[in-house]
C-alpha atoms as a PDB file:
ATOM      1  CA  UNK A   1       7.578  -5.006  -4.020  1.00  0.00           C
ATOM      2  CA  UNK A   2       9.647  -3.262  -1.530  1.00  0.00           C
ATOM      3  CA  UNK A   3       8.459  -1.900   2.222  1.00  0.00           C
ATOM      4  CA  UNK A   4      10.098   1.522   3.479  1.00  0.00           C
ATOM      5  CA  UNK A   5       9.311   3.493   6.687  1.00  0.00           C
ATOM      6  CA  UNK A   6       7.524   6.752   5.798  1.00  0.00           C
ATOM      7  CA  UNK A   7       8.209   8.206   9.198  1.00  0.00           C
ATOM      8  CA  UNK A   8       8.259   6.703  12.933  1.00  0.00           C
ATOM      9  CA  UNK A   9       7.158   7.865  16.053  1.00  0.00           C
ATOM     10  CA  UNK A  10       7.624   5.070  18.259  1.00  0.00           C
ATOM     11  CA  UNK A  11       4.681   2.915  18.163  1.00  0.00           C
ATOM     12  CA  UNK A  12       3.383   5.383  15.337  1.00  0.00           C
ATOM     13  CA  UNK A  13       4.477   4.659  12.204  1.00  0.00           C
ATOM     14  CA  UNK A  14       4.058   5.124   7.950  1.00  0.00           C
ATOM     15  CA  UNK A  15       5.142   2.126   5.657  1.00  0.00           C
ATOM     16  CA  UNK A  16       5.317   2.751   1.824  1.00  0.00           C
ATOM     17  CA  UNK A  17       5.043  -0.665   0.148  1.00  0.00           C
ATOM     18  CA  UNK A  18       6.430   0.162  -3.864  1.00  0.00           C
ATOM     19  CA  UNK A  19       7.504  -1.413  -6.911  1.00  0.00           C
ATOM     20  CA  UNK A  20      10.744  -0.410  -8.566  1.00  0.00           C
ATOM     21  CA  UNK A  21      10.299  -3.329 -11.588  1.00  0.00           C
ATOM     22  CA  UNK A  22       8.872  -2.882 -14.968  1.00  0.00           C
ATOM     23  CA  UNK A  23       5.041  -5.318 -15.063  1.00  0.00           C
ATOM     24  CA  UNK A  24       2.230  -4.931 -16.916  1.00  0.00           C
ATOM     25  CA  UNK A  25       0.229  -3.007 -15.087  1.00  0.00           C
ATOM     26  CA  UNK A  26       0.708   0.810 -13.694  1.00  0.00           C
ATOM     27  CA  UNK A  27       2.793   0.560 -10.547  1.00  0.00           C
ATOM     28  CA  UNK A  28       1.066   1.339  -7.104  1.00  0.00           C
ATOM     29  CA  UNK A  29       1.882   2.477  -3.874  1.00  0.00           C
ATOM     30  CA  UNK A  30       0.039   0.559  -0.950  1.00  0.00           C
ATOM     31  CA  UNK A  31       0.508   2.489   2.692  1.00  0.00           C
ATOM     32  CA  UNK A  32       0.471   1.039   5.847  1.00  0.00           C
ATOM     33  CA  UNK A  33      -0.666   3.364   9.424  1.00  0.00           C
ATOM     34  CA  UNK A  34      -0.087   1.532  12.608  1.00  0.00           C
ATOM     35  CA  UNK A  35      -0.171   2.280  16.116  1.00  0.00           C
ATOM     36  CA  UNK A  36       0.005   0.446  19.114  1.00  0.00           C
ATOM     37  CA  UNK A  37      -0.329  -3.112  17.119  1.00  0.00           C
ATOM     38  CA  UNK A  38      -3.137  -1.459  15.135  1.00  0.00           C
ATOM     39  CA  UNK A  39      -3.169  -0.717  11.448  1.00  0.00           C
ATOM     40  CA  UNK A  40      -4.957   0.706   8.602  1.00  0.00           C
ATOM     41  CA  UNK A  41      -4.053  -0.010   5.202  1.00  0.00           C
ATOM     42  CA  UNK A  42      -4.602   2.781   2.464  1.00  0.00           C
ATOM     43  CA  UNK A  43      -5.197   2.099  -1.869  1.00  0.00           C
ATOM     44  CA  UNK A  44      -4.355  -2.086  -1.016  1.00  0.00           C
ATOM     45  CA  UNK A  45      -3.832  -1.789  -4.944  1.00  0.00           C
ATOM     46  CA  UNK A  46      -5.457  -4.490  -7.432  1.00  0.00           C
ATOM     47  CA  UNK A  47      -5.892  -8.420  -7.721  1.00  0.00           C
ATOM     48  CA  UNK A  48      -2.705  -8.626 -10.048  1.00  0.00           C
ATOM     49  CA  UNK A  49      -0.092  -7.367  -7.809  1.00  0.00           C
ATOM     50  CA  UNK A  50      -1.799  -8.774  -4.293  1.00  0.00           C
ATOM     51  CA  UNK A  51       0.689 -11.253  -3.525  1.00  0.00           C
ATOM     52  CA  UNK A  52       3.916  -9.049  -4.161  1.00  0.00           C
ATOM     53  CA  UNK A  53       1.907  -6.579  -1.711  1.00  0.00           C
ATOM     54  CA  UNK A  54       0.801  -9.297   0.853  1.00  0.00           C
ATOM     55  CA  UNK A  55       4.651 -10.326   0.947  1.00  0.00           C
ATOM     56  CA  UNK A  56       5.845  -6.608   1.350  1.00  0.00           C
ATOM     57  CA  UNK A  57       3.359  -5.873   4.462  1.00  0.00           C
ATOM     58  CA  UNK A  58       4.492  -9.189   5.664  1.00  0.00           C
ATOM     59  CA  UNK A  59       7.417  -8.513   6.479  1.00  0.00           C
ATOM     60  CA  UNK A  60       6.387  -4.889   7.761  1.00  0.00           C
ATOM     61  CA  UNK A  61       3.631  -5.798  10.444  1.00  0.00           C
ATOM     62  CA  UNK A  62       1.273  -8.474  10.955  1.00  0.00           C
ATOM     63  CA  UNK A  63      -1.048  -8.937   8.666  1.00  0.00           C
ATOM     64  CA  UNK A  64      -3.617  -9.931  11.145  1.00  0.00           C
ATOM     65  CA  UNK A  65      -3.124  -6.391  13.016  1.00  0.00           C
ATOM     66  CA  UNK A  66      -5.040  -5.012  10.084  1.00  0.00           C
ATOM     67  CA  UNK A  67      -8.233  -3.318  11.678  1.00  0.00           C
ATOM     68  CA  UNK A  68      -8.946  -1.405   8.503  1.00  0.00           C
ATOM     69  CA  UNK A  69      -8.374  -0.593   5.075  1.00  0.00           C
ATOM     70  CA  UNK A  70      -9.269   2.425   2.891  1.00  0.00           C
ATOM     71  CA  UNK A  71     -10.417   3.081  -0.448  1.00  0.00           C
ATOM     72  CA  UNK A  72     -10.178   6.306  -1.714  1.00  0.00           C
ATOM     73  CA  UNK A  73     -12.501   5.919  -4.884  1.00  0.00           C
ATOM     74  CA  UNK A  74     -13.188   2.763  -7.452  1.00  0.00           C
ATOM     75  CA  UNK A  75     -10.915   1.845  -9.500  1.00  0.00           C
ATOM     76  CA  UNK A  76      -9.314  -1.500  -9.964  1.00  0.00           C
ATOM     77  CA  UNK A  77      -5.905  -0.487  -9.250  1.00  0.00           C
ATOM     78  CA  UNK A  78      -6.844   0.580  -5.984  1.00  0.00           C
ATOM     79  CA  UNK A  79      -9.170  -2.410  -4.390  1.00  0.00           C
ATOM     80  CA  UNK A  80      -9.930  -4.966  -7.171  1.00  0.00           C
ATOM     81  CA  UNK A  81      -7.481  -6.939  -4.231  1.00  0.00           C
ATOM     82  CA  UNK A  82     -10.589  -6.361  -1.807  1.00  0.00           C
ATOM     83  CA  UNK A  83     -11.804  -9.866  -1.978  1.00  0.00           C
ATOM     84  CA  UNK A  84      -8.422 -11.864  -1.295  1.00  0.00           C
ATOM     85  CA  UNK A  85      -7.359  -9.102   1.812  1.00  0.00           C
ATOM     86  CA  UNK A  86     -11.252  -9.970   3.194  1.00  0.00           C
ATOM     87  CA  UNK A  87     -10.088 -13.720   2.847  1.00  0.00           C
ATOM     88  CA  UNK A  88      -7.054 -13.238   5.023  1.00  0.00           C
ATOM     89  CA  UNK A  89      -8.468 -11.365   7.473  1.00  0.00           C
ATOM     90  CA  UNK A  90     -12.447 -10.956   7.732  1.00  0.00           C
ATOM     91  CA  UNK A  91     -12.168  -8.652  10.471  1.00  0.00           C
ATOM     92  CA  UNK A  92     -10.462  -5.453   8.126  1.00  0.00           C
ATOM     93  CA  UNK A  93     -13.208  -3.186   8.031  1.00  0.00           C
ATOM     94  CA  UNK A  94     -13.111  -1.220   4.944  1.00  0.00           C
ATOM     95  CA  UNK A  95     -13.913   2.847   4.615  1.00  0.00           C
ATOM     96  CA  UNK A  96     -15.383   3.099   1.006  1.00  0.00           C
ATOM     97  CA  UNK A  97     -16.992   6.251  -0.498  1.00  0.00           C
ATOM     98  CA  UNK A  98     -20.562   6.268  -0.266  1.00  0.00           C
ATOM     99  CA  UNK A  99     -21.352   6.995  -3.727  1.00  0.00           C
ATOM    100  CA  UNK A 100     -19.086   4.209  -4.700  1.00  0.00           C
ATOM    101  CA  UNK A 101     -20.058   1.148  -2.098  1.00  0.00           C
ATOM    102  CA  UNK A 102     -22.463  -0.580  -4.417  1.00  0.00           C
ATOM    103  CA  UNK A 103     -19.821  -0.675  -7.399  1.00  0.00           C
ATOM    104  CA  UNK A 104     -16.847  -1.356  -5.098  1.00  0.00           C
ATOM    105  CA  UNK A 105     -19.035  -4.772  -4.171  1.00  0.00           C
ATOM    106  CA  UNK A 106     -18.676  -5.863  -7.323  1.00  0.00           C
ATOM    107  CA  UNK A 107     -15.362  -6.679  -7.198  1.00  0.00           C
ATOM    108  CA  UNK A 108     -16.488  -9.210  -4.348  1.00  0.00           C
ATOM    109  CA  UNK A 109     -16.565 -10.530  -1.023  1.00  0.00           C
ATOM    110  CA  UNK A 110     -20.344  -9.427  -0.362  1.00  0.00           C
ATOM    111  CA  UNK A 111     -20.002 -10.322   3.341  1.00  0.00           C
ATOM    112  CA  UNK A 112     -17.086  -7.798   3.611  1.00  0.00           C
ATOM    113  CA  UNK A 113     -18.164  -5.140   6.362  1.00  0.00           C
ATOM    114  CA  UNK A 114     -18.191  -1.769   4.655  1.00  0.00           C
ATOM    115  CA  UNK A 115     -18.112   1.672   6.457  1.00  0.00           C
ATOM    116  CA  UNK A 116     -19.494   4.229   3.997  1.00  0.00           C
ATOM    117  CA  UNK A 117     -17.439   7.780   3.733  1.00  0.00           C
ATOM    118  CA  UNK A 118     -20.139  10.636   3.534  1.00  0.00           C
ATOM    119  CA  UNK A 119     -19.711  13.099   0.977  1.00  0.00           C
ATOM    120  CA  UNK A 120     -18.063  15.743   3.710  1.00  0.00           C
ATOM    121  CA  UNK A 121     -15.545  13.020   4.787  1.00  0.00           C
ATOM    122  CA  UNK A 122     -15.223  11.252   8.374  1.00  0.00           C
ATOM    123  CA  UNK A 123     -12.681  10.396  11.103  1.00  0.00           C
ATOM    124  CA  UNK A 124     -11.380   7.276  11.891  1.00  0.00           C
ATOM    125  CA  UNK A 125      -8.843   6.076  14.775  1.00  0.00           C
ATOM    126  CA  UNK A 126      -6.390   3.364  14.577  1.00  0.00           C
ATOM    127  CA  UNK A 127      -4.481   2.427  17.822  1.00  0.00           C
ATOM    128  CA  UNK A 128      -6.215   5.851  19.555  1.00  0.00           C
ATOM    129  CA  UNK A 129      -4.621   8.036  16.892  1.00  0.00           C
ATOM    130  CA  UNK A 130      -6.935  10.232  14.634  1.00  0.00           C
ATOM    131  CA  UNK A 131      -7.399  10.168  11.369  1.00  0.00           C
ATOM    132  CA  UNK A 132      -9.029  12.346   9.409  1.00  0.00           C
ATOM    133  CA  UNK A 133     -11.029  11.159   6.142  1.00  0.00           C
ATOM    134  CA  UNK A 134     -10.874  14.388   3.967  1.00  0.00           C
ATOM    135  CA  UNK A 135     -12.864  15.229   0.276  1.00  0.00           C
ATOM    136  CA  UNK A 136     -11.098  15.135  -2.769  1.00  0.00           C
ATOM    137  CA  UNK A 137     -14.197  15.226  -5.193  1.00  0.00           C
ATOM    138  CA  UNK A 138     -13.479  15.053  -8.882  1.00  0.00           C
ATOM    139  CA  UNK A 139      -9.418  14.729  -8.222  1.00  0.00           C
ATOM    140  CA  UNK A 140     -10.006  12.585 -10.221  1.00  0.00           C
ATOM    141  CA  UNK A 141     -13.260  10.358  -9.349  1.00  0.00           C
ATOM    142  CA  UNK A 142     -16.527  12.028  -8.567  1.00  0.00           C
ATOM    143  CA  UNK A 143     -16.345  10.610  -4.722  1.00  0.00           C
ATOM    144  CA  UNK A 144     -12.635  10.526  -3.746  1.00  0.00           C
ATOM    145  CA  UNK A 145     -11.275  11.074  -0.402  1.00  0.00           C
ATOM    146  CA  UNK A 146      -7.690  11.183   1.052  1.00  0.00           C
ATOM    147  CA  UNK A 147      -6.589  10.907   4.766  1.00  0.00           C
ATOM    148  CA  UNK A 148      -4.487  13.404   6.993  1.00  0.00           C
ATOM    149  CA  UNK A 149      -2.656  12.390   9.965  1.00  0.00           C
ATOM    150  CA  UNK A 150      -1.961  15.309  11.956  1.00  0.00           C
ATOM    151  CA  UNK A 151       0.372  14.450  14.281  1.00  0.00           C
ATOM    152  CA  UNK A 152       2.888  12.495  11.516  1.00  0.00           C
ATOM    153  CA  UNK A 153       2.041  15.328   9.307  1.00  0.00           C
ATOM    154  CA  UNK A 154       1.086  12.745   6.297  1.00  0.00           C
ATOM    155  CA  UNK A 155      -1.206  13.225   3.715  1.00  0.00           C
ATOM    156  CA  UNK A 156      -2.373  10.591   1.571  1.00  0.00           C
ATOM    157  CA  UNK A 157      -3.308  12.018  -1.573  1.00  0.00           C
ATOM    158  CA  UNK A 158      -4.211   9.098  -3.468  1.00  0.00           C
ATOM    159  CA  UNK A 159      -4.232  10.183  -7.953  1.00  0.00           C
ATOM    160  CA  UNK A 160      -2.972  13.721  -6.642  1.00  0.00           C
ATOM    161  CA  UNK A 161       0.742  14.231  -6.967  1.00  0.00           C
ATOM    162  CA  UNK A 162       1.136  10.809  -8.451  1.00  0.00           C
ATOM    163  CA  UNK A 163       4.016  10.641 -10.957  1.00  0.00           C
ATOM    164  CA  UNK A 164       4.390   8.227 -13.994  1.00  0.00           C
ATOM    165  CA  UNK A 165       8.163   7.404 -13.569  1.00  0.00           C
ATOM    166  CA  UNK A 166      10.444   5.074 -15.091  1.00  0.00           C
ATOM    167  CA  UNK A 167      11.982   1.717 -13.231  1.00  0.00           C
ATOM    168  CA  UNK A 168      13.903   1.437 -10.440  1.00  0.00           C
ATOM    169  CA  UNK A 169      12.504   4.940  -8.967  1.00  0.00           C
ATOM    170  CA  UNK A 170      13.189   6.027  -5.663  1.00  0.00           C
ATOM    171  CA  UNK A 171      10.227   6.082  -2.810  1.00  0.00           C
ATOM    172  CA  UNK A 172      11.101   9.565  -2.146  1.00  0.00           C
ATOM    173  CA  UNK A 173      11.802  12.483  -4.197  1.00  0.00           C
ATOM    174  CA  UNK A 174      15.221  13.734  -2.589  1.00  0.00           C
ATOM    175  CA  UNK A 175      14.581  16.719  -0.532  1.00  0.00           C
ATOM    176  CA  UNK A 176      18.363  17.610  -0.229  1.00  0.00           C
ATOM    177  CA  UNK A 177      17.797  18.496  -4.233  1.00  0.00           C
ATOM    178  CA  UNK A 178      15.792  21.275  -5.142  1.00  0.00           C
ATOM    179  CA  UNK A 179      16.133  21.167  -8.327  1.00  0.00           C
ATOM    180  CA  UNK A 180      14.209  17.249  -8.406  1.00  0.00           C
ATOM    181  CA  UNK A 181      10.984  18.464  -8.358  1.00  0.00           C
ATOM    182  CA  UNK A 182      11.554  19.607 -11.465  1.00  0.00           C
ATOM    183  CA  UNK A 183      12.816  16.325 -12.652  1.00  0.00           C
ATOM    184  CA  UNK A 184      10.350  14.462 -10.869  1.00  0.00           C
ATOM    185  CA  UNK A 185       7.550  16.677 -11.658  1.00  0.00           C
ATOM    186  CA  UNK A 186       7.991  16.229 -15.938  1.00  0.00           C
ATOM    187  CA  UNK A 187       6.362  12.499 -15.101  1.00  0.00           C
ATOM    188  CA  UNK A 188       3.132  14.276 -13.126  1.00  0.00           C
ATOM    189  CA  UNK A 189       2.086  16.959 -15.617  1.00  0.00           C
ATOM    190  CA  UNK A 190      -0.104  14.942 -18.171  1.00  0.00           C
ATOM    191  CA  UNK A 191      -1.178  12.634 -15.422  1.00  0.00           C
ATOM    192  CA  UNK A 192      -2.395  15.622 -13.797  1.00  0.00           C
ATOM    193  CA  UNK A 193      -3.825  17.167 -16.934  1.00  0.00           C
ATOM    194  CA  UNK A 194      -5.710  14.242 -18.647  1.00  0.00           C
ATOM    195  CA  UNK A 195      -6.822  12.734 -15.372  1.00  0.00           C
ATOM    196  CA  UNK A 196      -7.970  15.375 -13.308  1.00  0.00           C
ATOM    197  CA  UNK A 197     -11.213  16.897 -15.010  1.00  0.00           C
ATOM    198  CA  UNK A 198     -11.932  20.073 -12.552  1.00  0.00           C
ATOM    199  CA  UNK A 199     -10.474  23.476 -12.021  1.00  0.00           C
ATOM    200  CA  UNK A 200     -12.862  24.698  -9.539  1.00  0.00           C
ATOM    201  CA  UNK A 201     -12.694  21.211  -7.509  1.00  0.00           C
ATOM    202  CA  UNK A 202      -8.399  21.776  -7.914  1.00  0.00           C
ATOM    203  CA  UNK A 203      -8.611  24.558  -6.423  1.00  0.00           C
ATOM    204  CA  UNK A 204     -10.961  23.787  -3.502  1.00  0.00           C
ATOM    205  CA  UNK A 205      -8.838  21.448  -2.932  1.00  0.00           C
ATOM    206  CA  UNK A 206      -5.399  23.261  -2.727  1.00  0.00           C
ATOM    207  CA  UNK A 207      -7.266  26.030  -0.450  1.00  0.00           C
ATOM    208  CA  UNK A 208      -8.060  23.274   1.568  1.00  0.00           C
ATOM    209  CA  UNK A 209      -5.279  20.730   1.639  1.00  0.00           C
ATOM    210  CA  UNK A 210      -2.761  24.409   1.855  1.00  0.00           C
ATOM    211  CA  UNK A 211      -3.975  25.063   5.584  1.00  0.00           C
ATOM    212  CA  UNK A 212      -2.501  21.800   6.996  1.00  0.00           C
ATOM    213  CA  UNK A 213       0.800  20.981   8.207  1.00  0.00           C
ATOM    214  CA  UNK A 214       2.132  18.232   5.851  1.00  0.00           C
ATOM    215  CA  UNK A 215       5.667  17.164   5.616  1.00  0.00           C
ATOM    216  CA  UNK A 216       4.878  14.011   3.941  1.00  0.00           C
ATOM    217  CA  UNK A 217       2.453  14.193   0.624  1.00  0.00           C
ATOM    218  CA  UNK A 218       2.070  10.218  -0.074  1.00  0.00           C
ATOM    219  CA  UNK A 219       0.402   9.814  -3.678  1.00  0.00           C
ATOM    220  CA  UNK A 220      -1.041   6.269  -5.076  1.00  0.00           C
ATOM    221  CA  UNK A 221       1.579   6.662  -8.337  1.00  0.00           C
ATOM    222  CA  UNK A 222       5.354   7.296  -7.815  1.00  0.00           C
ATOM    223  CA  UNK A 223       7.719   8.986  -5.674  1.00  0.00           C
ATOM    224  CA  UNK A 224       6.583  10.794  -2.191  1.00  0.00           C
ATOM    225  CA  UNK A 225       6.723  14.683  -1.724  1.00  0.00           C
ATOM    226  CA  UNK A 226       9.088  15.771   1.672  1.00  0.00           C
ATOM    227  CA  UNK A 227       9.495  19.263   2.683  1.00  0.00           C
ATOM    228  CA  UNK A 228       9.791  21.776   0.755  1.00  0.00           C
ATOM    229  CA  UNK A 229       8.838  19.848  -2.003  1.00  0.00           C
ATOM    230  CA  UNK A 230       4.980  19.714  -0.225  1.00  0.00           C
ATOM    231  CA  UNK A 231       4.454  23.380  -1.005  1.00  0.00           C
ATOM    232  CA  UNK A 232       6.271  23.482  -4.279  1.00  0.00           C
ATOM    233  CA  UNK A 233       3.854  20.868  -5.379  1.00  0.00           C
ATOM    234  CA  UNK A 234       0.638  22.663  -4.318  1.00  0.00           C
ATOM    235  CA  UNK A 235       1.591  26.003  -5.920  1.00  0.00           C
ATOM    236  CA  UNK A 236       2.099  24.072  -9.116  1.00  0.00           C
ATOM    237  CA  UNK A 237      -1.034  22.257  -8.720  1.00  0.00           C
ATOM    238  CA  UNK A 238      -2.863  25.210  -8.048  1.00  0.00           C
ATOM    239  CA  UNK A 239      -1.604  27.078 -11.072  1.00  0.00           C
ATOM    240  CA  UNK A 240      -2.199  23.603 -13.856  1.00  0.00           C
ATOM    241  CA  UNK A 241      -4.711  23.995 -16.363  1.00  0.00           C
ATOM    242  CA  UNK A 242      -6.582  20.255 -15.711  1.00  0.00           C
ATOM    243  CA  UNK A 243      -8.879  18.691 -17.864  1.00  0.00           C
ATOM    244  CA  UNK A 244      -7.517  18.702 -21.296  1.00  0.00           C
ATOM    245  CA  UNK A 245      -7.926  16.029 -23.862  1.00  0.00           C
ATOM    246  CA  UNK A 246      -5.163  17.424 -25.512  1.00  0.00           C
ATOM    247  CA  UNK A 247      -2.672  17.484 -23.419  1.00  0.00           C
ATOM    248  CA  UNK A 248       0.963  16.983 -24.021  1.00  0.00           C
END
């Protein structure tokens, strides 16, 4: 797997750690947030791919400045690694959805120290910066959260925006192109579709997520949304019929 910088702001910064080779499981994106020698790592992605992600935030920070780690909702591909990153480092404290803690145990490490996310989400600094812990019910899980960084102006929208796309994908969807949203955007619309099982909680969520300032939309699944490409996603979110068996 491959490390990029999201954005940088001196001591502030946004990795993307992705995978550009065909496996056997769905690819993942893992984030990294630091600041000031802190960081918080976001999705750390499932026991199969751990040690390609281990090596990629190697060589992006330490992995012992790892304070925290995030987990927007419960499934495998997003912290079925839980037990081998609580091995490394038994000091990551990890923000789990409330509804979800006693599942998310079951994928180990009982001793793990779990902050539970309320229902109406939370804040949570790293390195003195704010973060804020923000609801994404039923997009697609019935507890989900993603996390807004106000002054980088990145959202991590975990399953929303996230793009099946073939190998060897960029991290970014080029915002000097208008026209790839389109291109990029033929890869999102079943995902979005079959996976996401709410109208009503869509468009909560749009209404909501349409009042910050984001330049960066980071999703779990393929390529990230810069720019322009931000609001073009959320007016075509906003306008998707979701939760359709039959989608094509």
């Amino acid at each position: 797997m491959k490390s990029a910088p999201v954005v940088q702001l001196g001591k502030h910064r946004w990795w993307i750690i992705f995978d550009q080779e065909e496996r056997r499981v769905i690819d993942s994106n893992v984030y990294l947030m630091e600041a000031d020698g802190e960081a918080l790592i976001l999705d750390p992605g499932g026991f199969e791919i751990f040690p390609q992600v281990f090596a990629g935030v190697a060589e992006t920070i330490r992995p012992d400045a790892i304070r925290a780690a995030f987990v927007s909702h419960q499934d495998p591909d997003i912290a079925s690694s839980l037990p081998l990153w609580s091995a490394c480092n038994d000091q990551i404290r990890w923000h789990v959805p409330k509804l979800w803690d006693g599942f998310i145990r079951h994928y180990g490490a009982l001793d793990a120290t779990f902050v539970d996310i309320p229902d109406e989400g939370m804040e949570i600094r790293i390195g003195g910066k704010t973060l804020q812990i923000l609801p994404a019910h039923y997009l697609h899980s019935s507890a989900n959260f993603h996390v807004y960084d106000p002054v980088a102006k990145v959202l991590f929208s975990g399953d929303v925006g996230a793009a099946l796309l073939p190998q060897g994908h960029s991290a970014f969807l080029d915002r000097r192109r208008p026209e790839a949203f389109d291109e990029h955007i033929a890869h999102a619309k079943y995902f979005h579709e079959r996976w996401m099982p709410s109208n009503d909680a869509k468009r909560e969520w749009c209404a909501r997520v349409g009042q910050l300032d984001i330049e960066y939309l980071c999703p779990q699944h393929g390529a990230i949304y810069e720019g322009e490409h931000v609001q073009r996603f959320l007016q075509w979110f906003d306008a998707l019929p979701v939760g359709r068996v039959g989608a094509v």
